[in-house]
Every structure is written in C-alpha cells, then in structure tokens.
Protein backbone atom coordinates (compact mmCIF):
# COMPACT_ATOMS: atom_id res chain seq x y z
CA UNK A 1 114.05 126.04 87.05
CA UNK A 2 114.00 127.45 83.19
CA UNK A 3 111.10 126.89 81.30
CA UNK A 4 111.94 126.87 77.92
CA UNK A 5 108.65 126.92 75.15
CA UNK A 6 109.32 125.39 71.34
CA UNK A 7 107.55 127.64 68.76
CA UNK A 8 107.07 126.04 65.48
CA UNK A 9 106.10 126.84 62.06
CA UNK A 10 106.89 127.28 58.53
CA UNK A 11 107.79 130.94 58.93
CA UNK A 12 107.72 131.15 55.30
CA UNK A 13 107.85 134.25 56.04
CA UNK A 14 108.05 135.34 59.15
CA UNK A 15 105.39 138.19 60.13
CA UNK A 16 104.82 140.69 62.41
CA UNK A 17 101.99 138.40 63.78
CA UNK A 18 104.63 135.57 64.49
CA UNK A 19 106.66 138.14 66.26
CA UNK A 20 104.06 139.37 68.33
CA UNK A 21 103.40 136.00 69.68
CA UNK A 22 107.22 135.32 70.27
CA UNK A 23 107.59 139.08 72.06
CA UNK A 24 104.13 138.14 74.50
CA UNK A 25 105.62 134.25 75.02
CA UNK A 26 108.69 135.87 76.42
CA UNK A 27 106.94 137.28 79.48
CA UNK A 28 105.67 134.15 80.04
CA UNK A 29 109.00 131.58 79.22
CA UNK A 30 112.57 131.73 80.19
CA UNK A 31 113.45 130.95 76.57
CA UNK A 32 111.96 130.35 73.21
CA UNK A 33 113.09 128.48 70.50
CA UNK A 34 111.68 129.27 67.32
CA UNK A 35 111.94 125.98 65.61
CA UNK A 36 111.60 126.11 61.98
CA UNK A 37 109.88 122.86 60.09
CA UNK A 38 110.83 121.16 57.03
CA UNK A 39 107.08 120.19 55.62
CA UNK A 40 107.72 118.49 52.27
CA UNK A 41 103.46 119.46 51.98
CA UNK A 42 104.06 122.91 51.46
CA UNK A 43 105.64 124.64 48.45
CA UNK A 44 107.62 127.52 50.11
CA UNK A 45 109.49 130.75 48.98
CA UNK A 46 112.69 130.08 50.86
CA UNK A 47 114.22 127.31 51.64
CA UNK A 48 114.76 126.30 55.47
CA UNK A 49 117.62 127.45 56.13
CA UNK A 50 117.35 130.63 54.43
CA UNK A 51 114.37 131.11 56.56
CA UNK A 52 116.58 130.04 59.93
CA UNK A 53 118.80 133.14 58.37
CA UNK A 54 116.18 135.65 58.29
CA UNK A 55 114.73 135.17 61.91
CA UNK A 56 118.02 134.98 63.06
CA UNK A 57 118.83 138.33 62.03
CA UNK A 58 115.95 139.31 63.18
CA UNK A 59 116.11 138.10 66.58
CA UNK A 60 119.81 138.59 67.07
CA UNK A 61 119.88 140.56 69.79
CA UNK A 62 118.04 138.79 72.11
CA UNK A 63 119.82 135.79 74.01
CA UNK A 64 116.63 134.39 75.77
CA UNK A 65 116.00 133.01 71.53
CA UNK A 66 116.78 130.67 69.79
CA UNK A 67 116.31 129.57 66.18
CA UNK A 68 117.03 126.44 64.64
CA UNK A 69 115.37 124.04 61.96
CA UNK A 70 113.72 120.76 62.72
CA UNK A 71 112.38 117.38 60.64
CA UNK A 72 109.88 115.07 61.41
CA UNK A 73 107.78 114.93 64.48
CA UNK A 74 107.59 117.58 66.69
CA UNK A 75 107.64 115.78 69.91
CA UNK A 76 111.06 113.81 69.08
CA UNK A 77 112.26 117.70 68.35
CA UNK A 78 110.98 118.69 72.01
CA UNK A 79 112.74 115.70 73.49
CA UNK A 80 116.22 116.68 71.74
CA UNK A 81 115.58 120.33 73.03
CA UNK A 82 114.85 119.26 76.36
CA UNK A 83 111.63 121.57 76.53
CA UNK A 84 107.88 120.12 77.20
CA UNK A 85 105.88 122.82 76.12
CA UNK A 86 104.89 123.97 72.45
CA UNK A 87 103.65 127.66 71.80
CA UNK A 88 101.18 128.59 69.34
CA UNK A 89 99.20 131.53 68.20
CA UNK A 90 96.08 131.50 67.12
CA UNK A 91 94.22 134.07 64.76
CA UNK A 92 90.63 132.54 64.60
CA UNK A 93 87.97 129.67 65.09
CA UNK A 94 89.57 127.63 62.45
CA UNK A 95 92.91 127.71 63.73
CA UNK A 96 91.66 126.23 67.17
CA UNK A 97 89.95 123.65 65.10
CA UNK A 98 93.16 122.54 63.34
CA UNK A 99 95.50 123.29 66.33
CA UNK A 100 93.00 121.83 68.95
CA UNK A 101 93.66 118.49 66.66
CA UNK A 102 97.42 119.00 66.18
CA UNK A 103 97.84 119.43 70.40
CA UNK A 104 95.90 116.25 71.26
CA UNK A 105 98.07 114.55 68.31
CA UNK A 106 101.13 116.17 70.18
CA UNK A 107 99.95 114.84 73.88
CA UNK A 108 98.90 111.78 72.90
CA UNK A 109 102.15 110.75 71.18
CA UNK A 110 103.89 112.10 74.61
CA UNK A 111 102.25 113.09 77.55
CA UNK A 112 104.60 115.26 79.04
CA UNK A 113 103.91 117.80 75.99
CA UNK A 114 102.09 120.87 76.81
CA UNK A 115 100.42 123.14 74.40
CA UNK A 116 99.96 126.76 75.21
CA UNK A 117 97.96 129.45 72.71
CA UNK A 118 98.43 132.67 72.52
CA UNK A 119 95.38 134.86 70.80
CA UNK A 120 97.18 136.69 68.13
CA UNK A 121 97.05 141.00 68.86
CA UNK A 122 94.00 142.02 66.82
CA UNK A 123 96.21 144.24 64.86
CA UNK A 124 97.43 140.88 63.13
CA UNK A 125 94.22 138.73 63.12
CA UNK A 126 94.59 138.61 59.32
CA UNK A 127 98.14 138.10 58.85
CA UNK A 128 99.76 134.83 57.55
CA UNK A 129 102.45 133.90 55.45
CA UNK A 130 100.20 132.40 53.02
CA UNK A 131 98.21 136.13 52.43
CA UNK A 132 101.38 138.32 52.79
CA UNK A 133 103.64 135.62 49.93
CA UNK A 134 99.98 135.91 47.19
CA UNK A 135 99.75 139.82 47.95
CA UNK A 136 104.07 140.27 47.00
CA UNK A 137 103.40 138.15 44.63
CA UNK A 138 100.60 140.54 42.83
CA UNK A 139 103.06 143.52 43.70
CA UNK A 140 100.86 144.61 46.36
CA UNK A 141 102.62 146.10 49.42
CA UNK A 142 103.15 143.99 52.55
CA UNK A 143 105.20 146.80 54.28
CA UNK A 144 103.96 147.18 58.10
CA UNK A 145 103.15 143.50 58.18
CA UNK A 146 106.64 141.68 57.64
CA UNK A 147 109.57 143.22 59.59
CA UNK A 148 111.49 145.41 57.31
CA UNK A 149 114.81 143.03 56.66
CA UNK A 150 111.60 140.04 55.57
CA UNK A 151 110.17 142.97 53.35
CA UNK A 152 113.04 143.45 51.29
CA UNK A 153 114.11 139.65 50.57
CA UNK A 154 110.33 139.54 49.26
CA UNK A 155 111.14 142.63 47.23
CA UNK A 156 114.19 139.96 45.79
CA UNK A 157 111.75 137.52 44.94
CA UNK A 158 108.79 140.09 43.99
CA UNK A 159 109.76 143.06 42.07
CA UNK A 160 106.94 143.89 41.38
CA UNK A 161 106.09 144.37 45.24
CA UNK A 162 105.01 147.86 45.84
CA UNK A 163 106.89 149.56 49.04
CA UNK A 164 103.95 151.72 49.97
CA UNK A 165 100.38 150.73 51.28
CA UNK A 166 97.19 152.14 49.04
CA UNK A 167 96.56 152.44 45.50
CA UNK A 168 98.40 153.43 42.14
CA UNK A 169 96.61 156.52 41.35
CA UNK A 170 95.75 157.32 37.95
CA UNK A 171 96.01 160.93 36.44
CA UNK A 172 92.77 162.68 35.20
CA UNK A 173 92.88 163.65 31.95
C-alpha cells in the first residue's frame, strides 16, 4: 500500500529548509505532495501559482512529488488527495507550540489525519521565508539558503539583493 504525506505551507519562498524536510520525508513516504495554501492572512511576494511554478521547477525531476495549490481547510484538501497524513518541519520550541495547536485542530476536525514532524537539519534552524523575503528586501544576500532558480526570481523582485554572502567593504583612504 502507498503512503502518500501532504506537505503544506506558504512557500513564499521556498527554502533550502523546506527542501530538506521534503528530501528526509521521502525516505519515509511513497509520495509527497507539496500543497501550496492560499492564506488571504498573509501578504506574500508571489502569488500562488507563481509559487506552484517555482517548486515545480524545482522538483521536476522527481516523480514520487507532487505540487499543487489548495484553499480552505486542510483536511477537506487531504480528503480530495486521498492521503491521511500531513508533514511538517519544525525549527524550534515555538513552532511546536503553534503546530502542536494546528495538529490537534487538524485531528479533531478528522480523525483519520495524522501529523508527522520532522526537526529541521540544524544547518537551517534559522531559515524561513519570512527572514530570507526582509533580508532580499534590504539587498542582503540570501544565496546558499534559497535554491538557486528561488534566488534569482528574488533578485527580480529585489535588485538590490546582493549575490554574495559578507559585507560591502569600504576602501581605506
């Protein structure tokens, strides 16, 4: 029998701490679909479907994912999808808090939903979209933390957005 995990999220963008997650949730599911949510909360720096776009290119290659865009309540996505389990990744205490809340929300609204966490790779504890959009949007350089396709649509939006890590170094007189 396939087990098939949903990951969700605003990907707005994506990083190279959401792909981690999706590359270790492979060894443990038969397929992912990275299910990207409309959230009318959030202001974000690409629309849905350009987002769908981006992972897609990204993930391409590999047949055991999927990427599509969802709206409304997760659990009425998971039912569409056929799939019972949700994947998330989590980066530190406050993100159990929050997803601790979402996953009892989730369960209690089906039962058949499963949430499984992933501890995000310590190289990308303190990577989200959030820091990675303010930091492009200062012209600071995000390279190394994005995949390189993700860094240069936020070089589109950014031009500012420096290509190199470490500082502008001034001349001595």
């Amino acid at each position: 029998m396939s087990k098939t995990a949903v990951y969700p999220g605003s990907f707005d963008p994506i990083t190279n701490g959401h792909i981690d997650i999706i590359n270790r949730g492979l060894r443990i599911f038969d397929k992912i679909i990275i299910a990207v949510g409309y959230n009318p909360t959030k202001e974000a720096l690409f629309t849905v479907d350009e987002r769908v776009e981006m992972i897609r290119e990204i993930v391409v290659d590999n047949k055991r994912l999927e990427v599509e865009s969802y709206e409304g309540l997760l659990v009425d996505y998971l039912i569409n999808v056929n799939a019972n389990v949700i994947l998330r990744g989590l980066r530190a205490m406050s993100d159990f808090e929050y997803e601790f809340q979402l996953a009892l929300m989730n369960r209690r609204l089906d039962r058949k939903i499963e949430t499984v966490f992933l501890m995000t790779g310590s190289k990308w504890f303190y990577c989200n979209s959030r820091i990675i959009k303010e930091a492009a949007s200062f012209g600071g350089s995000v390279r190394g933390m994005v995949p390189d396709d993700i860094l240069h649509k936020l070089k589109e939006r950014f031009p500012k957005l420096r290509e190199n890590c470490g500082r502008k170094r001034r001349r001595s007189p």
